[in-house]
Protein backbone atom coordinates (compact mmCIF):
# COMPACT_ATOMS: atom_id res chain seq x y z
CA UNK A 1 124.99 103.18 140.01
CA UNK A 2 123.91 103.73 136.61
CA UNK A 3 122.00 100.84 134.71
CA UNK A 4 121.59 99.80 130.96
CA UNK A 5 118.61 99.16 129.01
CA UNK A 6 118.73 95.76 128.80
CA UNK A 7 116.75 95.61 126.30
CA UNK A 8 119.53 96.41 123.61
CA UNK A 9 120.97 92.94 124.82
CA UNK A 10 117.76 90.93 123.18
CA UNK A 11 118.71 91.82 119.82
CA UNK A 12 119.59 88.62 118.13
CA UNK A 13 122.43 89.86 116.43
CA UNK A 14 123.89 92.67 114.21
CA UNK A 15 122.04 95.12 112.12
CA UNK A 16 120.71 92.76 109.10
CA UNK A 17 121.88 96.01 106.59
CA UNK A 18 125.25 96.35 108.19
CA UNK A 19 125.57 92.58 108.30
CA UNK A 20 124.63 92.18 104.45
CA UNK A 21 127.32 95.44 103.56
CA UNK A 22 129.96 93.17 105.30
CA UNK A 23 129.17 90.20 103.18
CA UNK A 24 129.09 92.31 100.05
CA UNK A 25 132.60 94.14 101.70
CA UNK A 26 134.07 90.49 101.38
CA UNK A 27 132.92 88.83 98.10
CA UNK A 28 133.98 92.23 95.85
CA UNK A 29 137.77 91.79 97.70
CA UNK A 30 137.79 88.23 96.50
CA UNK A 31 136.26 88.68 93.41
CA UNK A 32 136.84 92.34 92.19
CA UNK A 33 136.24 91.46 88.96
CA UNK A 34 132.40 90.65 89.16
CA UNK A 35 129.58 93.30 89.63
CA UNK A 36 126.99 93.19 92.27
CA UNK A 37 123.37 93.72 91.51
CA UNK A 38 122.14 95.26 95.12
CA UNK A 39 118.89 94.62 96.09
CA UNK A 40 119.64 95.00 99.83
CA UNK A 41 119.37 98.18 101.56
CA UNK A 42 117.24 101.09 99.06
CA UNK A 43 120.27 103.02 98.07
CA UNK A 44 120.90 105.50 95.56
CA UNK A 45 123.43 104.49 92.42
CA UNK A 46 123.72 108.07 90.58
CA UNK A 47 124.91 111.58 91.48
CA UNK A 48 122.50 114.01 92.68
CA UNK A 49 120.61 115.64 90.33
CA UNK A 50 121.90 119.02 89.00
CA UNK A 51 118.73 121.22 90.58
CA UNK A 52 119.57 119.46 94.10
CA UNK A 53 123.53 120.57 94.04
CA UNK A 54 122.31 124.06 92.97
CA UNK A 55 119.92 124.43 95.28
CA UNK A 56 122.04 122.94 97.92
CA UNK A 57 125.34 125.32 97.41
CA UNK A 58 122.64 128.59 97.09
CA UNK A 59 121.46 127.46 100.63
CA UNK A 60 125.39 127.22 101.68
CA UNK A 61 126.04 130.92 99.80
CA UNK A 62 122.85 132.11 101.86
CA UNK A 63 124.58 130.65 105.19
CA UNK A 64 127.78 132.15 104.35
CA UNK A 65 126.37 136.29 104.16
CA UNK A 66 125.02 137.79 107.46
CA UNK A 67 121.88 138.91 105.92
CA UNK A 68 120.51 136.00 104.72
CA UNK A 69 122.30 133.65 107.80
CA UNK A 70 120.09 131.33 109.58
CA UNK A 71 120.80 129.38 112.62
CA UNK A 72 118.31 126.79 114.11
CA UNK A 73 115.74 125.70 111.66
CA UNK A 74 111.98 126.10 113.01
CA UNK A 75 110.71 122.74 115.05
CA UNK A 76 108.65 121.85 112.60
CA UNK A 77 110.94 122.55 109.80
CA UNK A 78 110.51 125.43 107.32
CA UNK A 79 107.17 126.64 106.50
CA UNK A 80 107.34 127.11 102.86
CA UNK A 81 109.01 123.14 102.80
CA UNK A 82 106.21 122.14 104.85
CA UNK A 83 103.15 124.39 102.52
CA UNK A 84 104.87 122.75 99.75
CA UNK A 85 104.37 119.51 100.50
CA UNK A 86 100.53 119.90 101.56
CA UNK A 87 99.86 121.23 98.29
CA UNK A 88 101.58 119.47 95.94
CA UNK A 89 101.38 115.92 97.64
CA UNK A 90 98.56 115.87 100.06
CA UNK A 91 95.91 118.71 98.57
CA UNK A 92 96.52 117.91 94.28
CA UNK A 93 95.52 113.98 95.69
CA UNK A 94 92.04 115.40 97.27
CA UNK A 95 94.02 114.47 101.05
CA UNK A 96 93.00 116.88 103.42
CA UNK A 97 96.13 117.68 105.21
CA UNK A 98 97.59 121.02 106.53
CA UNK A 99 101.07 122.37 107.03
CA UNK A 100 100.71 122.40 110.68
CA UNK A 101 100.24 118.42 110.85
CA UNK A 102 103.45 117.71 108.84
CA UNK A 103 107.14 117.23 110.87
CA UNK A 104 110.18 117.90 108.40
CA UNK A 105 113.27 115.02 109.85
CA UNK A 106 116.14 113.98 109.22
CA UNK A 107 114.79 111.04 107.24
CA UNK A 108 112.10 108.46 107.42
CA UNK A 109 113.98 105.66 109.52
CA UNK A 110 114.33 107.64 111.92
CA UNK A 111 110.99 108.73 112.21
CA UNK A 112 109.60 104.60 112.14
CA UNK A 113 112.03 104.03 114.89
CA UNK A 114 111.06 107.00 116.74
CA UNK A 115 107.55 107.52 116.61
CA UNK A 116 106.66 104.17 118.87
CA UNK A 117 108.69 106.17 121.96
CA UNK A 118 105.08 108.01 121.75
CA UNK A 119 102.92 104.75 122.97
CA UNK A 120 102.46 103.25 125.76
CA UNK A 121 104.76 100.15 126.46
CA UNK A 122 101.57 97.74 126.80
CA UNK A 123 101.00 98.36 122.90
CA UNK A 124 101.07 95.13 120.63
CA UNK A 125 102.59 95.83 117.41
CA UNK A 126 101.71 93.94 114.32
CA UNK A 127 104.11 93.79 111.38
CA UNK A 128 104.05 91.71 107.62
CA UNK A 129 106.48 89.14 107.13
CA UNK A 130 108.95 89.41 106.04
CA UNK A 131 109.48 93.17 107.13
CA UNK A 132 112.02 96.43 107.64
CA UNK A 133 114.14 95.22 109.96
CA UNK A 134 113.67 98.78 111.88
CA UNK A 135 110.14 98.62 112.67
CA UNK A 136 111.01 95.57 114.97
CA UNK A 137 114.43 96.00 116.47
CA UNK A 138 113.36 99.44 117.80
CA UNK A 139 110.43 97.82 119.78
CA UNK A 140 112.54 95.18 120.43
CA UNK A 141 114.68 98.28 122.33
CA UNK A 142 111.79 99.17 123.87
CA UNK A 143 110.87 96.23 125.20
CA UNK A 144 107.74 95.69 123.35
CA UNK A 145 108.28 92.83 121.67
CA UNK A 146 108.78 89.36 124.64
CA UNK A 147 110.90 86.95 123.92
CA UNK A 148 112.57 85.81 120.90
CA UNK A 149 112.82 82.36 119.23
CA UNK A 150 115.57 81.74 117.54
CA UNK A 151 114.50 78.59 115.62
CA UNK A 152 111.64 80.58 114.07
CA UNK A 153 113.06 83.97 114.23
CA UNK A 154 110.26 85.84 116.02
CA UNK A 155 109.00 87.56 118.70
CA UNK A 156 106.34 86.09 121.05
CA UNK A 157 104.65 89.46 121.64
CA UNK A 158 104.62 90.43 118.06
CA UNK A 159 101.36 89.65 115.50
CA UNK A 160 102.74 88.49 112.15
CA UNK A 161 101.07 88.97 109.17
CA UNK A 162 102.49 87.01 106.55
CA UNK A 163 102.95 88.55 103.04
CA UNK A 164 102.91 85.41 100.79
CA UNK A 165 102.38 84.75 96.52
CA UNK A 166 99.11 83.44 97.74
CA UNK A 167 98.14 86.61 99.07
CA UNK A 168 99.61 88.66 96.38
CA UNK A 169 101.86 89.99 99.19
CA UNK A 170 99.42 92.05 100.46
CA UNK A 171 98.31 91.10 104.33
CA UNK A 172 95.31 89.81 105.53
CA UNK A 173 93.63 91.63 108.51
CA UNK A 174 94.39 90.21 111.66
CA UNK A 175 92.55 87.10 113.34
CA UNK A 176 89.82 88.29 116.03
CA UNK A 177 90.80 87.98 119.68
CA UNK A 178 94.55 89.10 118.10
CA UNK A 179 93.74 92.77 117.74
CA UNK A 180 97.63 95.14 117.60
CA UNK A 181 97.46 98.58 118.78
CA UNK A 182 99.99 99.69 115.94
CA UNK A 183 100.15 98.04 112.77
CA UNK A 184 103.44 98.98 110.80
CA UNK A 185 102.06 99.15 106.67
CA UNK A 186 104.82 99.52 104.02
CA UNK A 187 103.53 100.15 100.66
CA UNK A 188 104.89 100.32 97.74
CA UNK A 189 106.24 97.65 100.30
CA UNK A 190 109.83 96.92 101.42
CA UNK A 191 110.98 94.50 100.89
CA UNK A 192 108.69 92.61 98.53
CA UNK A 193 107.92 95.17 96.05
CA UNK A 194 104.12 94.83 96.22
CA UNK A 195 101.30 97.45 95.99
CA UNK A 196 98.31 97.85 97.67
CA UNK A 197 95.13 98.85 95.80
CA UNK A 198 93.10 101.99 97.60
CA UNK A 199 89.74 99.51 97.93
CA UNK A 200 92.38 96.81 100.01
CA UNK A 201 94.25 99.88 102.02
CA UNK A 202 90.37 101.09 103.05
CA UNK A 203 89.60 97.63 104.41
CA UNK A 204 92.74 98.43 106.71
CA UNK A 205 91.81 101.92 108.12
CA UNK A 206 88.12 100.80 108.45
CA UNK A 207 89.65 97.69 110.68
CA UNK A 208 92.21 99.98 112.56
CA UNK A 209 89.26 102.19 113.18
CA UNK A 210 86.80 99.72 114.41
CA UNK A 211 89.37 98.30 117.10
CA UNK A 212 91.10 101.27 118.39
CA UNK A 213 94.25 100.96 116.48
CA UNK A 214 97.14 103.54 114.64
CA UNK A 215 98.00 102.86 111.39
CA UNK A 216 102.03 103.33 111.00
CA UNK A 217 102.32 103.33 107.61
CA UNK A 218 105.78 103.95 106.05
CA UNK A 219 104.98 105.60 101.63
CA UNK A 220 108.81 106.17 101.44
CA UNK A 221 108.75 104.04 97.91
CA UNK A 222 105.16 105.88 96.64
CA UNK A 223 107.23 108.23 94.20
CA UNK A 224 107.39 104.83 91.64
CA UNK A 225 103.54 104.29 91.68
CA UNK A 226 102.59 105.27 88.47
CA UNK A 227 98.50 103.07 88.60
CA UNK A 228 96.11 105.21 88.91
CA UNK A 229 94.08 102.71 91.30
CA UNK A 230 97.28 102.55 93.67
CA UNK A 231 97.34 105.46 96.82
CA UNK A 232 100.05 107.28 97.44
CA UNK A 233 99.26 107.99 100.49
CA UNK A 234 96.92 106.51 103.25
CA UNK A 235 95.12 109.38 103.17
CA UNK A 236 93.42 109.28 99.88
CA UNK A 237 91.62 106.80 101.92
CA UNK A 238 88.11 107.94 103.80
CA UNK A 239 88.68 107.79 107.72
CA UNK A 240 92.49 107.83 107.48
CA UNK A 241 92.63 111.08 109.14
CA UNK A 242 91.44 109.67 112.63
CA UNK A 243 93.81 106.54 112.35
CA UNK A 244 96.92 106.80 110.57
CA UNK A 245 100.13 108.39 110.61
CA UNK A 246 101.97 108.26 107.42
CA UNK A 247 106.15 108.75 106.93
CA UNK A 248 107.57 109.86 103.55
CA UNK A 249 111.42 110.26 102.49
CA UNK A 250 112.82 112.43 99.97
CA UNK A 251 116.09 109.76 99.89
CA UNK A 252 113.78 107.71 96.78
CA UNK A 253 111.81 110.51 94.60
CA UNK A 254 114.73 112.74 95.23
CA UNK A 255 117.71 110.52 95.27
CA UNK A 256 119.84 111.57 98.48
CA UNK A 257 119.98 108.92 100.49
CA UNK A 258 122.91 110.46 102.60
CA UNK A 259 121.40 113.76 103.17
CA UNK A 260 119.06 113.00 105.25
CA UNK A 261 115.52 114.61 104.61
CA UNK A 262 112.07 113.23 105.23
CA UNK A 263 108.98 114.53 106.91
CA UNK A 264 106.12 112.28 109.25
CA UNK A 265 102.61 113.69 108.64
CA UNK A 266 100.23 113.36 112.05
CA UNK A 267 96.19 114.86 111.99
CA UNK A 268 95.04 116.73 114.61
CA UNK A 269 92.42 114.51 114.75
């Protein structure tokens, strides 16, 4: 007889994104005359730009005459998408990353939810709080994350770091004897806002690389960096390489959220 994963039934309730649209759903039916300022879920406001629908219907024109028809896209996604991107956003930055070790998606939530089915189950994650909701619930589907306590709303398997105005939102390294396995790192972060400076992000992949740890860390919102002492990426930083695997989304620089697009890069090394 087939079973469940039983897991799903520990979430503590709805999807907080999906719970916050309904609320929103309700107020504008009662009061449709006031507007909503949404700071909720990272969502585009405007149409796509005019290169995007151009290049988008010359891609459906190209699908649409047998000899330029493609069916299945490569694995990896399309080489000259995937050279792009290592030249103009990993190689202008001094990053030493390849083609080969970057994974076109369909978006960059996917690929945070995803990438844990990779690690063992005996893996302790460590997350800053307050956090994406999807770094947690899909461990919490994994059944990585114990038992949850509803008074303070966390996970007894889970290392908190919290992101305070003390700490300029920015985490501190975990306590010793409370070493994770995978820390999830979110910067330009979401959903305080706050940047990390390349000296305080070098601290971080020197730790994960003295205790045996991977980096996850989610750049989705790096396209509105404009300091020049803030990283774009995680691996601007010396050591990364060996450490980290970084997620990027085309939904914020590009503005189409409902397309879909993103890419996860992964070193050999």
């Amino acid at each position: 007889m087939y079973k469940i994963n039983e897991n799903y039934l520990k979430l503590p309730g709805s999807y907080l994104f999906s719970t916050i649209g309904k609320k929103v759903n309700a107020y504008s039916a009662a009061h449709p005359e006031k507007k909503i300022i949404r700071l909720g879920i990272g969502d585009v406001t405007q149409p796509l730009a005019p290169a995007i629908v151009k290049a988008l219907h010359g891609a459906v024109e190209e699908m649409g005459r047998e000899e330029t028809f493609q069916g299945y896209a490569p694995d990896l996604g399309y080489a000259f998408l995937r050279e792009t991107i290592a030249e103009c956003d990993y190689r202008s930055r001094g990053c030493d990353i390849e083609a080969d070790e970057i994974f076109i998606s369909d978006g960059a939530k996917c690929d945070c939810g995803n990438i844990q089915e990779i690690f063992s189950m005996d893996n302790r994650i460590a997350v800053c709080d307050p956090v994406y909701p999807v770094y947690v619930d899909s461990n919490v589907m994994a059944g990585r994350t114990g038992t949850y306590d509803r008074r303070r709303e966390t996970w007894s398997d889970v290392i908190y770091m919290p992101c305070t105005a003390e700490n300029d939102f920015v985490p501190e390294l975990p306590e010793k004897g409370k070493e994770p396995d995978l820390i999830y790192l979110c910067f330009p972060n979401n959903p305080t806002g706050s940047a990390i400076t390349k000296a305080e992000l070098q601290r971080w992949v020197d730790y994960a690389n003295q205790v045996g740890a991977v980096i996850l860390y989610d750049a989705a919102y790096e396209a509105y960096i404009t300091e020049d002492n803030i990283p774009h990426s995680i691996f601007e930083c010396q050591g990364a390489g060996s450490c980290a695997i970084e997620f990027r989304s085309f939904s914020k620089n590009a503005g189409f959220t409902g397309l879909r697009l993103g890419f996860t890069v992964i070193p050999k090394n």
